[in-house]
Protein backbone atom coordinates (compact mmCIF):
# COMPACT_ATOMS: atom_id res chain seq x y z
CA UNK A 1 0.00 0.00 0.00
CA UNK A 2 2.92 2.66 1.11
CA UNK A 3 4.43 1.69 -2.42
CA UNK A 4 0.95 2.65 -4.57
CA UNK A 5 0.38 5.70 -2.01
CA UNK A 6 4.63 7.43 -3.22
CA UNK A 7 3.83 7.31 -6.57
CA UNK A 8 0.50 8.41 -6.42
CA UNK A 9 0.55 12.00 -8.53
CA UNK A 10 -0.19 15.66 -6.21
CA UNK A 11 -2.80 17.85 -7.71
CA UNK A 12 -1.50 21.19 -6.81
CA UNK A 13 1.55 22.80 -8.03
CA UNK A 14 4.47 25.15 -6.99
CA UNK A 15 5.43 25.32 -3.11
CA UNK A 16 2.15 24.43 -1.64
CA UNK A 17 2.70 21.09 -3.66
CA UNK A 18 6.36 20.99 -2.75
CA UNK A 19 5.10 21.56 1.36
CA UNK A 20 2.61 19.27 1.13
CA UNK A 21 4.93 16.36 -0.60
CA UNK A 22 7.34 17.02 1.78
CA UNK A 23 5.22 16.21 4.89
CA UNK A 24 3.61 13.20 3.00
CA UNK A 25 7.07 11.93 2.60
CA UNK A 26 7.74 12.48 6.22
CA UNK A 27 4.62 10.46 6.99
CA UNK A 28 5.41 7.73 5.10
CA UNK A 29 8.91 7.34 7.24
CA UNK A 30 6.99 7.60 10.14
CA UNK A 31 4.63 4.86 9.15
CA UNK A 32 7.05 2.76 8.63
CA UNK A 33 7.62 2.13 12.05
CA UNK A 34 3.88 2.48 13.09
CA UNK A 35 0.49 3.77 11.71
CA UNK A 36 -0.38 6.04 15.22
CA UNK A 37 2.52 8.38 14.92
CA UNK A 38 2.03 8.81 11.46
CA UNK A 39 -1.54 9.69 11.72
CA UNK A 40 -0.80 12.37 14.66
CA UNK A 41 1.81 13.81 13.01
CA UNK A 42 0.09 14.22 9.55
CA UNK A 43 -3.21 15.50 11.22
CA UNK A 44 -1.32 17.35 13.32
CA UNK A 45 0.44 19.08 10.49
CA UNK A 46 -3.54 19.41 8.55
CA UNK A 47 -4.83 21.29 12.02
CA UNK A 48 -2.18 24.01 11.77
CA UNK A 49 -2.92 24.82 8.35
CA UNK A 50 -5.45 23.00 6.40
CA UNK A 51 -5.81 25.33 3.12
CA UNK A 52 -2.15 23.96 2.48
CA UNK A 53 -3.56 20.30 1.88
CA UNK A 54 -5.50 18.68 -0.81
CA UNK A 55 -7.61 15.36 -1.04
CA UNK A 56 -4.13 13.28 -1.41
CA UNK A 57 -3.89 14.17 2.32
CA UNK A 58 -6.64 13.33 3.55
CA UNK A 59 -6.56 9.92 1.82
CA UNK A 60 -3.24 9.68 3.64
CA UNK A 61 -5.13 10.31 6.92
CA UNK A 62 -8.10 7.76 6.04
CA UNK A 63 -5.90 5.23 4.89
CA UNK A 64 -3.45 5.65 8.87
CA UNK A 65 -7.00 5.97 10.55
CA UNK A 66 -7.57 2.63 9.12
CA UNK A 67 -4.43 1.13 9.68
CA UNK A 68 -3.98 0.15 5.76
């Protein structure tokens, strides 16, 4: 699943895509070693500023909520 989620494509463009691949990368490390830090630190990172994410985040999110 981690695989098909990194080479999924990012709608937006220019920084805010650039921001927002760069803390889905992060999450993906994190999940590596477990789902529940990966979900608090990705939701954590949507709270503070949640114009700067798109749906591919939130799929992120659904798919750590459900332990996928």
């Amino acid at each position: 699943m981690l695989d098909r989620v990194r080479s999924a494509s990012f709608w937006k463009e220019g920084t805010e895509l650039k921001k927002e691949n760069d803390i889905l990368e992060k999450t993906l490390d994190i999940a590596e070693s477990g789902y529940d830090n990966a979900y608090l630190f990705l939701l954590d990172a949507y709270k503070k500023a949640p114009e700067n994410y798109g749906p591919q985040t939130l799929y992120f999110l659904s798919c750590l909520a459900g332990g996928a």
